[in-house]
C-alpha atoms as a PDB file:
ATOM      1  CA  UNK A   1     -16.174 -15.021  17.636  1.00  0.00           C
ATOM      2  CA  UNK A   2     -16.800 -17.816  15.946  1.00  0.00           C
ATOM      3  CA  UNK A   3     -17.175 -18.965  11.873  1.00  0.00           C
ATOM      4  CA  UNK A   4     -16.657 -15.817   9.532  1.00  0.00           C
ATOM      5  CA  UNK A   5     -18.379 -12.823  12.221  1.00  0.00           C
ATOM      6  CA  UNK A   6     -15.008 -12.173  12.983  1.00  0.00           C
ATOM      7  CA  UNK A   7     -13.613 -11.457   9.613  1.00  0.00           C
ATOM      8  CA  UNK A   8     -16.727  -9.462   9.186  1.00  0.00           C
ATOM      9  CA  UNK A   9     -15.833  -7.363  11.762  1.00  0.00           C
ATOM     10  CA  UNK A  10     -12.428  -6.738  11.256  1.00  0.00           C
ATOM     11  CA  UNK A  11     -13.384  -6.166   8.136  1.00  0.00           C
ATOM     12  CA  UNK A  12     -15.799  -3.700   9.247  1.00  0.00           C
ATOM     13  CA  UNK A  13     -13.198  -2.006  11.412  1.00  0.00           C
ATOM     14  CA  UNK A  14     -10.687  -1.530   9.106  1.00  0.00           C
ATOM     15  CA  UNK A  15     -12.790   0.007   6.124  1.00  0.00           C
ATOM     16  CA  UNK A  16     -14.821   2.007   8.627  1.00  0.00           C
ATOM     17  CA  UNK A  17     -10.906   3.068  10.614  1.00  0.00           C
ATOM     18  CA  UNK A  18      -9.548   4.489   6.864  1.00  0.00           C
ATOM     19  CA  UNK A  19     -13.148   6.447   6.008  1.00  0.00           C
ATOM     20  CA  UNK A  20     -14.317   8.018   9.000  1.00  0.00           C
ATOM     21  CA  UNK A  21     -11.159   9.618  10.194  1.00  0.00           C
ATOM     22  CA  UNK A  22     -10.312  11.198   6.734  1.00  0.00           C
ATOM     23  CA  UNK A  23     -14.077  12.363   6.181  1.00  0.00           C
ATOM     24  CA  UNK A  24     -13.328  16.498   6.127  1.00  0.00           C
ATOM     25  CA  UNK A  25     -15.432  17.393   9.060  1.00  0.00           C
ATOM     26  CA  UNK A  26     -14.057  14.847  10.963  1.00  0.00           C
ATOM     27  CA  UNK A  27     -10.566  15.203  10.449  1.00  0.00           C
ATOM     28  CA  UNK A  28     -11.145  18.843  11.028  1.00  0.00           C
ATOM     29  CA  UNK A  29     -11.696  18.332  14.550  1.00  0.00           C
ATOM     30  CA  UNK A  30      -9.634  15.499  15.371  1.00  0.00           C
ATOM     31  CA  UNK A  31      -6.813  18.005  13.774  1.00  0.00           C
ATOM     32  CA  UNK A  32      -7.475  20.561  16.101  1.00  0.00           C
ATOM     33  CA  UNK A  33      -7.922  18.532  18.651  1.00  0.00           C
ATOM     34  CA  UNK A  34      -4.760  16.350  18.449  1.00  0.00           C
ATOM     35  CA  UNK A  35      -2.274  18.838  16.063  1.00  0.00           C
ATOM     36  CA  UNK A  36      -1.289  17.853  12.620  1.00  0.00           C
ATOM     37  CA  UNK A  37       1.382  15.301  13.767  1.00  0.00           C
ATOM     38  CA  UNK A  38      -0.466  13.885  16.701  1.00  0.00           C
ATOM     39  CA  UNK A  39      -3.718  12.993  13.935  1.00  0.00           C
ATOM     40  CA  UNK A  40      -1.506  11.451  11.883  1.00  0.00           C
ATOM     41  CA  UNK A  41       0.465   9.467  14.882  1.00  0.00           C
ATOM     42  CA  UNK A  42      -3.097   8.336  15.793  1.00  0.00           C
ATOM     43  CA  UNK A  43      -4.473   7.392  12.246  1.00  0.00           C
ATOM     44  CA  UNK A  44      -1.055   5.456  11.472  1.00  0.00           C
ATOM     45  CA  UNK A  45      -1.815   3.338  15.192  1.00  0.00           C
ATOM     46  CA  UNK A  46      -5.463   3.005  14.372  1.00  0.00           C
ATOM     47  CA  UNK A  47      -4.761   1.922  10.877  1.00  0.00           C
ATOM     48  CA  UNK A  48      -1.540  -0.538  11.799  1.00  0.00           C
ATOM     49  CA  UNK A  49      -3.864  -2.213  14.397  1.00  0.00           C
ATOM     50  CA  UNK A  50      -7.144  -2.925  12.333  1.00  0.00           C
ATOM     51  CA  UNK A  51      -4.579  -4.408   9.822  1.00  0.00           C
ATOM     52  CA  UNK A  52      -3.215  -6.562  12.173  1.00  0.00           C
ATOM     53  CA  UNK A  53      -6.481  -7.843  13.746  1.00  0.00           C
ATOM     54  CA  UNK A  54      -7.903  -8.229   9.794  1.00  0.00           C
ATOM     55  CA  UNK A  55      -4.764 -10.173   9.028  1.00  0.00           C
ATOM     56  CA  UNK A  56      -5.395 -12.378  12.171  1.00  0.00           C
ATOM     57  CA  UNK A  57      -9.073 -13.127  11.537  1.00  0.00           C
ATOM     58  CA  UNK A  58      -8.528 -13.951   8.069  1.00  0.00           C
ATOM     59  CA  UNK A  59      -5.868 -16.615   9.599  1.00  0.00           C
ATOM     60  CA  UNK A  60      -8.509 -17.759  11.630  1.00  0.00           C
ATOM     61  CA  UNK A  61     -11.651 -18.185   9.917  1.00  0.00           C
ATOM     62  CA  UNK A  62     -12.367 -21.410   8.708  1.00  0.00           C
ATOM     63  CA  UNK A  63     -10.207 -22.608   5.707  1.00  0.00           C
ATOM     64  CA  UNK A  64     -12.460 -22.955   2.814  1.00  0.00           C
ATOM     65  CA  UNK A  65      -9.879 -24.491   0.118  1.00  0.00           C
ATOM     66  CA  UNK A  66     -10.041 -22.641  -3.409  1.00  0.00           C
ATOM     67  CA  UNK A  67      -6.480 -23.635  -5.550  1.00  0.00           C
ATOM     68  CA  UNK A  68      -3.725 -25.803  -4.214  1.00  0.00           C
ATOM     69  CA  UNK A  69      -0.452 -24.087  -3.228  1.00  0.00           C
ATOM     70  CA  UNK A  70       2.633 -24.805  -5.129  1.00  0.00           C
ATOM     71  CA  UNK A  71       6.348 -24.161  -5.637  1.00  0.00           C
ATOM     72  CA  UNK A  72       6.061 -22.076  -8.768  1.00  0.00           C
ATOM     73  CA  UNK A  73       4.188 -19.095  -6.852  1.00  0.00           C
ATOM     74  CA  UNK A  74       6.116 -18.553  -4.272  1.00  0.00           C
ATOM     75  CA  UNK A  75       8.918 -17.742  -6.802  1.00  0.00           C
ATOM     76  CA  UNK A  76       6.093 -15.057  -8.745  1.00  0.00           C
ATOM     77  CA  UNK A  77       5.419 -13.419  -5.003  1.00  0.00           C
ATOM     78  CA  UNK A  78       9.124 -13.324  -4.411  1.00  0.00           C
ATOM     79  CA  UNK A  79       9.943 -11.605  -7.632  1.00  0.00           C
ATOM     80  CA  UNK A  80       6.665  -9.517  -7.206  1.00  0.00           C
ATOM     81  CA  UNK A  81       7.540  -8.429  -3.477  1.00  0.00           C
ATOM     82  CA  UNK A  82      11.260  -7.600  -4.727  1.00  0.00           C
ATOM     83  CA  UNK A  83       9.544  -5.391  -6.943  1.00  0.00           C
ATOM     84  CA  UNK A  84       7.056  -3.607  -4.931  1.00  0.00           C
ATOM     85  CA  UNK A  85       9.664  -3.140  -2.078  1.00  0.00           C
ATOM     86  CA  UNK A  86      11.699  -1.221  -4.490  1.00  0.00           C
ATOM     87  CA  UNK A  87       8.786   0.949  -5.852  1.00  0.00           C
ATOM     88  CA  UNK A  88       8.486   1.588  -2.494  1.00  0.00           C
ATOM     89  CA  UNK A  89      12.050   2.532  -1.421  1.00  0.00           C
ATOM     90  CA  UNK A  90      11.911   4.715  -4.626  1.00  0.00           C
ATOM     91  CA  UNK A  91       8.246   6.589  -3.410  1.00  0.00           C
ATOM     92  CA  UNK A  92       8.585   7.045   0.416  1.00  0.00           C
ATOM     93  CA  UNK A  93       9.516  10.712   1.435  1.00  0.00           C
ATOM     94  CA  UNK A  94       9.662  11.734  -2.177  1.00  0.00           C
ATOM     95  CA  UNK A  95       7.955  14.685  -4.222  1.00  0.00           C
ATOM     96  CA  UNK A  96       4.642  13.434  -5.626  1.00  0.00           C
ATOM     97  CA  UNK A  97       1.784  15.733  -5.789  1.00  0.00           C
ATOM     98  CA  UNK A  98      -0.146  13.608  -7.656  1.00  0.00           C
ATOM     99  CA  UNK A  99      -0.970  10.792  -5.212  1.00  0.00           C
ATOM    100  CA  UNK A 100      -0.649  10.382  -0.960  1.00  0.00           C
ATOM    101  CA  UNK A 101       2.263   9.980   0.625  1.00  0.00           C
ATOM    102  CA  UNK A 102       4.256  12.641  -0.738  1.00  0.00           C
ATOM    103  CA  UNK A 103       6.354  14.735   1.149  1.00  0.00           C
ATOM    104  CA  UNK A 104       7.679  18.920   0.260  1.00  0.00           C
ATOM    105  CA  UNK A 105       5.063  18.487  -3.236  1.00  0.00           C
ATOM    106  CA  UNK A 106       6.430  22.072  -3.806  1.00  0.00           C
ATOM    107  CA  UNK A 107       9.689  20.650  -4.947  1.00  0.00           C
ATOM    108  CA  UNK A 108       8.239  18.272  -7.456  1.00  0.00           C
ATOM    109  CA  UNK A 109       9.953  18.901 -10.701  1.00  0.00           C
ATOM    110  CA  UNK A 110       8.203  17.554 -13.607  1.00  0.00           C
ATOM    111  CA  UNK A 111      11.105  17.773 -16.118  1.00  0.00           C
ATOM    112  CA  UNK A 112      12.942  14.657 -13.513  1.00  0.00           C
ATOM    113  CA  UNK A 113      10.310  13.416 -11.689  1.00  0.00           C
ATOM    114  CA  UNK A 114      11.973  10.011 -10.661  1.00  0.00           C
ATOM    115  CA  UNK A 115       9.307   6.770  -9.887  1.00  0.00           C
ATOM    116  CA  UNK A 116       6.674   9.131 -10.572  1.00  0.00           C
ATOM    117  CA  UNK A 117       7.110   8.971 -14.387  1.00  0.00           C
ATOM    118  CA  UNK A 118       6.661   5.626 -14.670  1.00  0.00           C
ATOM    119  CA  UNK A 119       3.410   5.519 -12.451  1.00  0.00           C
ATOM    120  CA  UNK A 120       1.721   8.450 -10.923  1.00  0.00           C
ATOM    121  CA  UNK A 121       0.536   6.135  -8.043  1.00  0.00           C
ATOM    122  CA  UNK A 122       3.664   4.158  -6.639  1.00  0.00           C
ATOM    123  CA  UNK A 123       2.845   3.338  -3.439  1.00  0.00           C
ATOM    124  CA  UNK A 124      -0.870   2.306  -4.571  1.00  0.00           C
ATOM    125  CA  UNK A 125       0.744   0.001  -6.922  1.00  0.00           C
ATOM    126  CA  UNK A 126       3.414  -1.377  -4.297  1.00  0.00           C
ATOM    127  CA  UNK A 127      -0.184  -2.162  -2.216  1.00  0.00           C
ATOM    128  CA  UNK A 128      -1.484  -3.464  -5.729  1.00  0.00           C
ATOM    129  CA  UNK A 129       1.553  -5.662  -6.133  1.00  0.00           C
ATOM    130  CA  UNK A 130       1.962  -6.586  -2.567  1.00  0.00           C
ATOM    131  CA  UNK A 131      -1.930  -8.090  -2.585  1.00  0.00           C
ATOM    132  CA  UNK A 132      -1.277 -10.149  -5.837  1.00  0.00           C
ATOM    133  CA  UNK A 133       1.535 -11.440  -4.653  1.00  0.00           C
ATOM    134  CA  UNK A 134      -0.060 -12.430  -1.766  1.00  0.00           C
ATOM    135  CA  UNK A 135      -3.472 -13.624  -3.466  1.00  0.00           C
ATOM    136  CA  UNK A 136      -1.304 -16.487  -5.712  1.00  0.00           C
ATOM    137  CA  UNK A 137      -0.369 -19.024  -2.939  1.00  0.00           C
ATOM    138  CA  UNK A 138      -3.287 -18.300  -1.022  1.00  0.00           C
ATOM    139  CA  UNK A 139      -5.947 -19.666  -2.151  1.00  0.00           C
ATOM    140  CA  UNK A 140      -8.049 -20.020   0.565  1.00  0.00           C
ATOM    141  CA  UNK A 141     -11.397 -18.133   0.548  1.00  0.00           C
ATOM    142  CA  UNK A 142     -10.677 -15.897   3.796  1.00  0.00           C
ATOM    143  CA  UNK A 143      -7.232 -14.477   1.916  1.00  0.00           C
ATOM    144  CA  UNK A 144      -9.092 -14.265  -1.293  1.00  0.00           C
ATOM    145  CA  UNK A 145     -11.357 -12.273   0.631  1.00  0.00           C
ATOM    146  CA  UNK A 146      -8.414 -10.086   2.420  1.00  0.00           C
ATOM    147  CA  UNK A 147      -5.644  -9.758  -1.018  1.00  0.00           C
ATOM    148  CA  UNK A 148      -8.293  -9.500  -2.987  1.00  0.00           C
ATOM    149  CA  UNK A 149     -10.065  -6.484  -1.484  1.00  0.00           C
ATOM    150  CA  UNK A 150      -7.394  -4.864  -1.161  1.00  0.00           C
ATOM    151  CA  UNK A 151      -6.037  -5.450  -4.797  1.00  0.00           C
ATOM    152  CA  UNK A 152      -9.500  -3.639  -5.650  1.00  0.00           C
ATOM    153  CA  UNK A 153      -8.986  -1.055  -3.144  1.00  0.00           C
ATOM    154  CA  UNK A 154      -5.435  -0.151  -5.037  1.00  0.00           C
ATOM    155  CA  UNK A 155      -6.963   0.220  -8.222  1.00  0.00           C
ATOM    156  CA  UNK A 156      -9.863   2.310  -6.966  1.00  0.00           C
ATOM    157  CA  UNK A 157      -7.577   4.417  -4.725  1.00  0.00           C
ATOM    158  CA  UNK A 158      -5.783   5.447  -7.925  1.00  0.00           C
ATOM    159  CA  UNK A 159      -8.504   6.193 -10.199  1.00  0.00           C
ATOM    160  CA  UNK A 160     -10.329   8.250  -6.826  1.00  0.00           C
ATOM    161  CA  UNK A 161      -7.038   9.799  -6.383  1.00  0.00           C
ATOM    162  CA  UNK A 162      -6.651  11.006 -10.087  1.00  0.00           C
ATOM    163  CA  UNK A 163     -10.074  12.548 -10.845  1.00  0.00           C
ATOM    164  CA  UNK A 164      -9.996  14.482  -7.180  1.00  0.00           C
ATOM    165  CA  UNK A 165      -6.047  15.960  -7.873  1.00  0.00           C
ATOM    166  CA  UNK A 166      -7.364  16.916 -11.144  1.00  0.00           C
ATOM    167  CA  UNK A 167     -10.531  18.664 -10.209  1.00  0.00           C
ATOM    168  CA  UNK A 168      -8.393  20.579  -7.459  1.00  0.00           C
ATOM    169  CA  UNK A 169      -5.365  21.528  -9.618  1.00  0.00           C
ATOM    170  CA  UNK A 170      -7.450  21.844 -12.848  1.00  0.00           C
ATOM    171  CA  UNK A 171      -7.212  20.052 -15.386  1.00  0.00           C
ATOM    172  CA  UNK A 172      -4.113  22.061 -17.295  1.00  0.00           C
ATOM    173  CA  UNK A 173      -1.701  22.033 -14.258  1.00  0.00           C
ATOM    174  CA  UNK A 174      -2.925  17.939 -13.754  1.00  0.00           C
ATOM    175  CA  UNK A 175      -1.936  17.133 -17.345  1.00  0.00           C
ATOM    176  CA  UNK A 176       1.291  19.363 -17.152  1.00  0.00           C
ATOM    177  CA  UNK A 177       2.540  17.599 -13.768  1.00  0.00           C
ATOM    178  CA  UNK A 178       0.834  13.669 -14.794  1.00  0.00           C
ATOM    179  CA  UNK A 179       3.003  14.036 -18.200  1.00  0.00           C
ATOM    180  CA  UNK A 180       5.045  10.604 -18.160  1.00  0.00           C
ATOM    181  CA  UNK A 181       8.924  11.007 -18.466  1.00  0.00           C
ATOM    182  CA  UNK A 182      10.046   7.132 -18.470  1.00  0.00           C
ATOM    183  CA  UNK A 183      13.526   8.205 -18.881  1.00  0.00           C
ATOM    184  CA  UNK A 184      16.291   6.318 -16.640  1.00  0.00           C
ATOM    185  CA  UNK A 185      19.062   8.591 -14.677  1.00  0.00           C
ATOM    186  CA  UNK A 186      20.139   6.632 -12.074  1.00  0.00           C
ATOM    187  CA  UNK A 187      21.618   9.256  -9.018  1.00  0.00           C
ATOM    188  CA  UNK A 188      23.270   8.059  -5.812  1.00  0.00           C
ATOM    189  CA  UNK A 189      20.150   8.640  -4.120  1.00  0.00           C
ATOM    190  CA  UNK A 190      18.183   6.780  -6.070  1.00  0.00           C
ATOM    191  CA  UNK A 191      20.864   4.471  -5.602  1.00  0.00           C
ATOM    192  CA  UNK A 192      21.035   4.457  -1.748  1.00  0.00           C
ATOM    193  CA  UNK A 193      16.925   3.960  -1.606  1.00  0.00           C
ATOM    194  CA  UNK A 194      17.594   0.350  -3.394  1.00  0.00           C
ATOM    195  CA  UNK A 195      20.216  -0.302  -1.775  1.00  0.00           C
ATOM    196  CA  UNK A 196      18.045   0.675   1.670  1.00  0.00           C
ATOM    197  CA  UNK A 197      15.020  -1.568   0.014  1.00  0.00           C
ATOM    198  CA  UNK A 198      17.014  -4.405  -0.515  1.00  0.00           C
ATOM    199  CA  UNK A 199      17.776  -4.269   2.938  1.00  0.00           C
ATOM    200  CA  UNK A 200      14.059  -4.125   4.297  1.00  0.00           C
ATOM    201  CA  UNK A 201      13.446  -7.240   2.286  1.00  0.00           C
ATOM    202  CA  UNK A 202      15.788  -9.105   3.450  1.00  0.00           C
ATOM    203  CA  UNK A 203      14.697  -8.140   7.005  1.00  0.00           C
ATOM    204  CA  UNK A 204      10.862  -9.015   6.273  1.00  0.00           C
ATOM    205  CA  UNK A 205      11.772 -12.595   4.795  1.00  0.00           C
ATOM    206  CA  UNK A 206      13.415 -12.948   7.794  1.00  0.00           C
ATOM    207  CA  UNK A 207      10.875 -11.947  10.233  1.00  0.00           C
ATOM    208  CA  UNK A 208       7.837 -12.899   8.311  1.00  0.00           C
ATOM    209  CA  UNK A 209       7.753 -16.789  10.006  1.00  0.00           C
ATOM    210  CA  UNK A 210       8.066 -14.849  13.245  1.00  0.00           C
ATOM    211  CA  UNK A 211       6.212 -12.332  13.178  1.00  0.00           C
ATOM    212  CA  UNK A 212       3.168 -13.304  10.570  1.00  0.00           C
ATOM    213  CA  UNK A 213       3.477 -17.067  11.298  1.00  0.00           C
ATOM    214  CA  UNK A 214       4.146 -18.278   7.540  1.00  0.00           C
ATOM    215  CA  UNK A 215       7.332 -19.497   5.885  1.00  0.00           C
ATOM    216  CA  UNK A 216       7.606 -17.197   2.618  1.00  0.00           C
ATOM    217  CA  UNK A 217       9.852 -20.129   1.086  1.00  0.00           C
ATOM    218  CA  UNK A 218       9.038 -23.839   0.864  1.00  0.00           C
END
């Protein structure tokens, strides 16, 4: 494909790959069709390969020059990937009835309830971070395009997210569990998850030429 149609359609692809499949009535039947863990073994491929082909195309349509990369932002997406890998490492597998991506919700406990007192949302913000990060040294219109959608797509997830948790818990038990505790108690686990993030960013600086095709330091 040649010019922008094949942004479009990846594009196309990946927005119409994370709506369809969710949609109640269809996920209905592709649950009992493929089981609980074979939907979401197929959703995760589906969704890892339209990202990949949208990455692609956006490194292949034509380069339409909007700011001039420089030193100074790749330190800001260094420091802001540092971040959202931790928020991350802190969110994945963890309690949080309040957004996706949680795992055994029942044994979410308000009174300590970790990352998700400081943001109800933490892997939508990790995404949120993650595309800023990303927008700032490139400023070409095609990655505009691709960090900035889904920048916007973070944001709307959470406010989506928040009014349809609170019209299904009511609004009482919503308030009771969204209630912010920004207190700090660091606990080995907590501890180990850095320790584990710090880890998985070292291995995606190192892999990111490799694998993506772009240095991530000048």
């Amino acid at each position: 494909m040649g010019d922008w149609a094949e942004l479009a359609a990846a594009f196309a692809v990946f927005l119409l790959s994370h709506s369809l499949p969710v949609r109640p009535a269809n996920k209905a039947r592709l649950v009992a069709a493929l089981g609980p863990h074979g939907f979401t073994l197929a959703y995760s491929v589906l969704s890892l390969a339209a990202l990949v082909w949208l990455i692609g195309a956006a490194r292949r349509a034509p380069v339409v020059l909007l700011w001039d990369r420089a030193l100074w932002q790749d330190h800001v997406t260094l420091a802001a990937m540092g971040l959202a890998v931790a928020l991350a490492a802190l969110a994945i597998g963890r309690p949080n009835p309040l957004s996706f991506g949680g795992a055994r919700n029942a044994a979410f406990d308000p009174v300590h309830p970790g990352i998700v007192g400081w943001t109800r949302h933490p892997l939508l913000l990790a995404l949120l971070l993650w595309s800023l990060a990303h927008l700032l040294p490139n400023g070409d219109l095609a990655h505009v395009l691709l960090f900035g959608t889904f920048a916007g797509f973070s944001v709307l997830g959470m406010r989506m997210i928040d009014r349809r948790k609170r019209r299904e818990m009511g609004a009482e038990a919503w308030e009771r569990l969204a209630r912010r505790d920004r207190r700090i108690t660091p606990t080995r686990a907590g501890l180990l998850r850095l320790g584990l993030g710090a880890i998985a960013y070292a291995v995606l600086l190192v892999l990111h030429r490799p694998v993506i095709g772009v240095q991530p330091m000048i």
